[in-house]
N, C-alpha and C. Protein backbone atom coordinates (compact mmCIF):
# COMPACT_ATOMS: atom_id res chain seq x y z
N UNK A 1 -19.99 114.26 -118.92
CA UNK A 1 -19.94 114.21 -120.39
C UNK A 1 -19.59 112.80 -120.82
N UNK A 2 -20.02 112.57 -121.74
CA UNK A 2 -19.88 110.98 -122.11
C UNK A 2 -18.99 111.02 -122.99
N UNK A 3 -18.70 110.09 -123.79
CA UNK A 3 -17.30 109.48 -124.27
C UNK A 3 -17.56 109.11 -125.95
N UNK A 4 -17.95 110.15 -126.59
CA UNK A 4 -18.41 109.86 -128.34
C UNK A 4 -17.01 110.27 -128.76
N UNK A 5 -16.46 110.20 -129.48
CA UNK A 5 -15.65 111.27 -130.76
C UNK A 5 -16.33 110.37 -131.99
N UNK A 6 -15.52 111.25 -132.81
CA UNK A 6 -16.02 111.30 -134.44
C UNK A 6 -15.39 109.36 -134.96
N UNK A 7 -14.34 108.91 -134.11
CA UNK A 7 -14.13 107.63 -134.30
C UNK A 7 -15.16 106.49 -134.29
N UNK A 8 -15.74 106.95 -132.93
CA UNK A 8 -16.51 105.44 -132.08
C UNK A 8 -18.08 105.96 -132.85
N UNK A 9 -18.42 107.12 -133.25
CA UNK A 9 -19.82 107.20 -134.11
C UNK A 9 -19.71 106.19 -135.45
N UNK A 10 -18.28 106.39 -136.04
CA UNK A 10 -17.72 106.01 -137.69
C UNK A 10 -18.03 104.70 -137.24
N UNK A 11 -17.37 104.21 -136.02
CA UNK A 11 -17.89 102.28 -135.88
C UNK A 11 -19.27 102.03 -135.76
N UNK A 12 -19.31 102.56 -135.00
CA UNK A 12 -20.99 102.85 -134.32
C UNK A 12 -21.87 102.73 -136.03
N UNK A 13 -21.55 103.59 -136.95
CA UNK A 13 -22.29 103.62 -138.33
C UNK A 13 -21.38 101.96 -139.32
N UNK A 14 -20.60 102.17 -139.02
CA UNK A 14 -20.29 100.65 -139.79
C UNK A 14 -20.98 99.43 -139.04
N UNK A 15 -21.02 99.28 -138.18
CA UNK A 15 -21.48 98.19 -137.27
C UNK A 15 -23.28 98.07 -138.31
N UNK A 16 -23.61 99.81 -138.23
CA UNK A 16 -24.90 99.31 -138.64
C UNK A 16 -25.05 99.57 -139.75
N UNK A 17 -24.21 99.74 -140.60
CA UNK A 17 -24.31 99.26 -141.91
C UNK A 17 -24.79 100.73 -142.66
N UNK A 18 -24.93 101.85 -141.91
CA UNK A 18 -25.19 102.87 -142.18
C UNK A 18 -23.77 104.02 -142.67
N UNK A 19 -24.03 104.14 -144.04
CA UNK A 19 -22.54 104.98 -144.74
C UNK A 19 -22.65 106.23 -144.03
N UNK A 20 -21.64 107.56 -143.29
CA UNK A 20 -22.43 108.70 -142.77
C UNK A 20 -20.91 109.16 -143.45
N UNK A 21 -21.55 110.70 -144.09
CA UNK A 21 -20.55 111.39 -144.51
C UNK A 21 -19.75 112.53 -143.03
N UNK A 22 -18.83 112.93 -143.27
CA UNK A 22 -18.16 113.65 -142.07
C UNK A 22 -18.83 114.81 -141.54
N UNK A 23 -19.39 115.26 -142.32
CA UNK A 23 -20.63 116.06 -141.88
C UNK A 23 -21.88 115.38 -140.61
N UNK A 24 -21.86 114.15 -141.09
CA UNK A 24 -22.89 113.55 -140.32
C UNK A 24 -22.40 112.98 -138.92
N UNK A 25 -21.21 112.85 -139.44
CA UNK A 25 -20.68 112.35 -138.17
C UNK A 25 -20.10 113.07 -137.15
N UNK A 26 -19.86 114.10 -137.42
CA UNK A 26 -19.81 115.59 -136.22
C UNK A 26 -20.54 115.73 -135.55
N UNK A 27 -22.06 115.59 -136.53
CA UNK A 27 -23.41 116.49 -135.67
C UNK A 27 -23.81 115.44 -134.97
N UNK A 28 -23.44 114.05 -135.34
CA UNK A 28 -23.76 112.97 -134.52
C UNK A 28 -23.12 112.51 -132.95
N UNK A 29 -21.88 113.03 -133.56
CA UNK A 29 -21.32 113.14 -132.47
C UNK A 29 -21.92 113.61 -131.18
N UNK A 30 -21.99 114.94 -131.32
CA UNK A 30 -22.67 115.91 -130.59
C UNK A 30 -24.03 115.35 -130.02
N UNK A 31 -24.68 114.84 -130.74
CA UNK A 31 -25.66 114.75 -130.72
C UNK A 31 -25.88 113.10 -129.72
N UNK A 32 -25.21 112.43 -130.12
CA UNK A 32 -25.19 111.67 -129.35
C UNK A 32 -24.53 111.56 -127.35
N UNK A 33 -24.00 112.41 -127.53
CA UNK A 33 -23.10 113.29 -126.52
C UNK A 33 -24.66 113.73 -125.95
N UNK A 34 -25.49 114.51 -126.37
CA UNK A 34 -26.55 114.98 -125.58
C UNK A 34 -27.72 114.09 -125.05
N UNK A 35 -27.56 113.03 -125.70
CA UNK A 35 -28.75 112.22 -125.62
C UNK A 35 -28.25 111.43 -124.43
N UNK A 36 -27.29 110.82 -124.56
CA UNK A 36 -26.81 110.17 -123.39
C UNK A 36 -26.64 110.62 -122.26
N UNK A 37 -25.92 111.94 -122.38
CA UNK A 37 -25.84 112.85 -120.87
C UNK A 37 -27.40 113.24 -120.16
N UNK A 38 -28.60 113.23 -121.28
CA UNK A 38 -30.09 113.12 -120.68
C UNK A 38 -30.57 112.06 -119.95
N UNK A 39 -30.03 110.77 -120.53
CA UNK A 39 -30.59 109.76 -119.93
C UNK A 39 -29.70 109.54 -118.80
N UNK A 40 -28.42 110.10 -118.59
CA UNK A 40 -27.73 109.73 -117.37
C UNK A 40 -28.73 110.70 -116.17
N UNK A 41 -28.76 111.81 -116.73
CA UNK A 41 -29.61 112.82 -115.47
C UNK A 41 -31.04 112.18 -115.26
N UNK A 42 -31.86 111.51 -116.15
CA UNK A 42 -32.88 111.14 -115.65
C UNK A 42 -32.34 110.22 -114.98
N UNK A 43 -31.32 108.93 -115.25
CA UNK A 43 -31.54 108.00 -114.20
C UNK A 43 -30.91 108.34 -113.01
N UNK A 44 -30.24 109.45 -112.78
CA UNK A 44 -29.84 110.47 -111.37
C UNK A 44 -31.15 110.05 -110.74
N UNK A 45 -31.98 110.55 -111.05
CA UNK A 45 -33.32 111.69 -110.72
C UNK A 45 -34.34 110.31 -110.52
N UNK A 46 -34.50 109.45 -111.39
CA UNK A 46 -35.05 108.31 -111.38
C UNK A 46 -34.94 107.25 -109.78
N UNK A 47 -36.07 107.21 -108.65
CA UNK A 47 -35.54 106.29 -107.58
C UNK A 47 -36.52 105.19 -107.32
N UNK A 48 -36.33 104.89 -106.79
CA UNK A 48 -36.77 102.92 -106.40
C UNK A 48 -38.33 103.13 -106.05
N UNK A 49 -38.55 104.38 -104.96
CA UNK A 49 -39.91 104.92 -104.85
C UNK A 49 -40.84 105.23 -105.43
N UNK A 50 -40.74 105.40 -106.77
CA UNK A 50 -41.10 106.13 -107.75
C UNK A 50 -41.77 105.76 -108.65
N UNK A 51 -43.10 105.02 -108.59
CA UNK A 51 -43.51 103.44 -109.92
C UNK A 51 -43.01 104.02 -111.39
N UNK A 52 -42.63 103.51 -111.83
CA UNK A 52 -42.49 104.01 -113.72
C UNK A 52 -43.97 104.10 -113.91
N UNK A 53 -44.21 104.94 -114.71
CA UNK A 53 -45.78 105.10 -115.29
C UNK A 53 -45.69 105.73 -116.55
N UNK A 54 -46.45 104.82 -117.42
CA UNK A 54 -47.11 105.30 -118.88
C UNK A 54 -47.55 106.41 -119.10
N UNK A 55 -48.60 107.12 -118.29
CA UNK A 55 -49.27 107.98 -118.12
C UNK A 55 -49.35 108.39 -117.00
N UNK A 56 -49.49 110.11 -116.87
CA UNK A 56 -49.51 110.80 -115.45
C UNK A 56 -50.67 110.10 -115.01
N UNK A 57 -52.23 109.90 -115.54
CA UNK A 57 -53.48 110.03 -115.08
C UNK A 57 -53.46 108.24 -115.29
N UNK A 58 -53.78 107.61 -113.86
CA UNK A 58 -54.34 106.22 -114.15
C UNK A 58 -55.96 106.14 -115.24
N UNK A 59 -55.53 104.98 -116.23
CA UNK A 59 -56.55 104.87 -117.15
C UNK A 59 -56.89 103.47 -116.93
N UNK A 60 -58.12 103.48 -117.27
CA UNK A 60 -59.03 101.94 -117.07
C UNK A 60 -60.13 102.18 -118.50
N UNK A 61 -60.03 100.47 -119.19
CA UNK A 61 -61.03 100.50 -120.02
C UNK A 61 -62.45 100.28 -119.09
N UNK A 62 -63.36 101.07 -120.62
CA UNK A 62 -64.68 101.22 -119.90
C UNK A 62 -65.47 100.01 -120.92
N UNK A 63 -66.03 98.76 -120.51
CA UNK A 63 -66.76 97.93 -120.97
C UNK A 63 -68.20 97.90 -120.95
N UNK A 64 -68.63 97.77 -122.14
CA UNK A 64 -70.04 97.95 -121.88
C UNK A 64 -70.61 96.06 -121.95
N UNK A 65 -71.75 96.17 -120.98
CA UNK A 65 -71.87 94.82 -121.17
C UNK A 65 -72.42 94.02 -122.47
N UNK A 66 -72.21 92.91 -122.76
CA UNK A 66 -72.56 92.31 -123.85
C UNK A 66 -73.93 91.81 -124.05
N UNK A 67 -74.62 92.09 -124.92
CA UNK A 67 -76.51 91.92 -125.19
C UNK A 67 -76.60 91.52 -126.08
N UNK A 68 -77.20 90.40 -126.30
CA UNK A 68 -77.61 89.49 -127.76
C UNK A 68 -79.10 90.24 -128.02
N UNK A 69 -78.46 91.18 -129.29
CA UNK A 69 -79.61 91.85 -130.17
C UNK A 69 -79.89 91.18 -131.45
N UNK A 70 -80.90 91.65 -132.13
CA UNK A 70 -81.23 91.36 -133.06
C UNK A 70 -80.24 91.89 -134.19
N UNK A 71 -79.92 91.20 -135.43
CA UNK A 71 -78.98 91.23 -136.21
C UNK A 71 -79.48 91.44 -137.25
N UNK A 72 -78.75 91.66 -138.51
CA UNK A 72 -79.20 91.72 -139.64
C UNK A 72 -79.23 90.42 -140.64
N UNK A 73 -80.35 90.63 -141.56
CA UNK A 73 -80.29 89.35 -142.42
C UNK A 73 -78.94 89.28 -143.36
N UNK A 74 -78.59 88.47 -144.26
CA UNK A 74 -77.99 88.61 -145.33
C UNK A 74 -78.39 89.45 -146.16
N UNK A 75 -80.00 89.03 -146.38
CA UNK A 75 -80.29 90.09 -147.77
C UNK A 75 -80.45 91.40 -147.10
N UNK A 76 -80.91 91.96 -145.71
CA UNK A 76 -80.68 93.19 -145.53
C UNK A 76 -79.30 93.71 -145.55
N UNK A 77 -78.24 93.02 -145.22
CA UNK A 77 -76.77 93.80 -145.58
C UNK A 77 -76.70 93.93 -146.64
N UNK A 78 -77.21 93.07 -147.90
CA UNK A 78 -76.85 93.05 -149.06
C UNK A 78 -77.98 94.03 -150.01
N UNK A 79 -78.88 94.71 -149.14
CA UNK A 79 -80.15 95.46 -150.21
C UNK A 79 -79.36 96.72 -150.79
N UNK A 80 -78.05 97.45 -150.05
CA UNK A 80 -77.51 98.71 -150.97
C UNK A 80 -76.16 98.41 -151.66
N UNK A 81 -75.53 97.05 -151.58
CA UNK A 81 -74.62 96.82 -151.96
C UNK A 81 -74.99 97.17 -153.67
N UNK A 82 -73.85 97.86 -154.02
CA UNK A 82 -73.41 97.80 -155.62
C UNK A 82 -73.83 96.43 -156.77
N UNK A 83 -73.08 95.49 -155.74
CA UNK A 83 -72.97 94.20 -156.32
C UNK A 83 -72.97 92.96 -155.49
N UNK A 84 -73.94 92.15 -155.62
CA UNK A 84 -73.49 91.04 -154.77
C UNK A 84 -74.09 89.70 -155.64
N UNK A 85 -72.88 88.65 -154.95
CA UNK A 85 -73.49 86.96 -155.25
C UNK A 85 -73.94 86.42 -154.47
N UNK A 86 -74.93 86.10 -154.50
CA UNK A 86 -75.62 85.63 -153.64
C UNK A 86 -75.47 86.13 -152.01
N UNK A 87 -75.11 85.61 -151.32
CA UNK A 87 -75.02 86.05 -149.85
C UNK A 87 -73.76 86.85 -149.42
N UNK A 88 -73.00 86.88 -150.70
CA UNK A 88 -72.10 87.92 -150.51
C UNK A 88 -71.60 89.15 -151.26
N UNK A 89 -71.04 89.80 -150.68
CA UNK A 89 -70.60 91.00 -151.48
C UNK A 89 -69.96 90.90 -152.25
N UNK A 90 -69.55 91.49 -153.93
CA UNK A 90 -69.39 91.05 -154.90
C UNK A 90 -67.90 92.70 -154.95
N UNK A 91 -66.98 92.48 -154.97
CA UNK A 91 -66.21 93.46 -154.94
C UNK A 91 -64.82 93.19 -156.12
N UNK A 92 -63.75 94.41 -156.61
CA UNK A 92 -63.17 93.98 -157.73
C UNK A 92 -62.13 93.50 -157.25
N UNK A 93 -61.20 92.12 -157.79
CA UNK A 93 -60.14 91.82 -157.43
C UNK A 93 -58.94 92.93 -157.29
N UNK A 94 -58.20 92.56 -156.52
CA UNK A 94 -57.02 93.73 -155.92
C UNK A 94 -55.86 92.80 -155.83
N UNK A 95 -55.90 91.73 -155.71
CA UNK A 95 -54.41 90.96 -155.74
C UNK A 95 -53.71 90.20 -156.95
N UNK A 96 -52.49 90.66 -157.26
CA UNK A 96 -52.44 90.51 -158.24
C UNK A 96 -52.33 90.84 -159.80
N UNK A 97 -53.31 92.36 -159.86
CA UNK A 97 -53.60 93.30 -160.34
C UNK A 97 -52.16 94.18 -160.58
N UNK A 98 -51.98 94.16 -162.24
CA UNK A 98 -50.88 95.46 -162.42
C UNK A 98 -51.56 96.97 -162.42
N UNK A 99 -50.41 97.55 -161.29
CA UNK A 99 -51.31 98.96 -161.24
C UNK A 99 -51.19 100.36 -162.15
């Protein structure tokens, strides 16, 4: 069992600047009491043999190779646009704007 009372949470919440009413600091108590006694049993259980891993299943990205295709013009990106100037898309300002 680890070593919380309702004191060392109250510092524990001043340190971080966080107000906790006595209510909060009971269940925290507790609560912190459980979290710690978990991570002590995993690192029981945890050994040197053992790689840490992200994921049960090894993953690898799948790359497809790179092919210089044919692209689009300007004016074909721009034939369904709403609005455009000249070679570009013509869209409504957003910065700045009271909403």
């Amino acid at each position: 069992m680890s070593e919380f009372t309702p004191d060392l949470v109250r510092h524990l919440g001043v340190l971080s600047r966080i107000q906790l009413s006595d209510d909060e600091v009971q269940r925290l108590t507790g609560q912190l009491d459980a979290i710690v006694d978990n991570i002590a049993k995993v690192s029981r259980v945890a050994t040197a043999d053992v790689p840490a891993t992200s994921h049960p299943i090894p993953l690898q990205n799948v790359y497809r190779p790179d092919e210089v295709r044919d692209t689009l013009t300007a004016a074909q990106a721009l034939q369904n646009a709403p609005d455009a100037d000249g070679s570009r898309f013509r869209v409504t300002a957003i910065l700045g704007e009271e909403q």
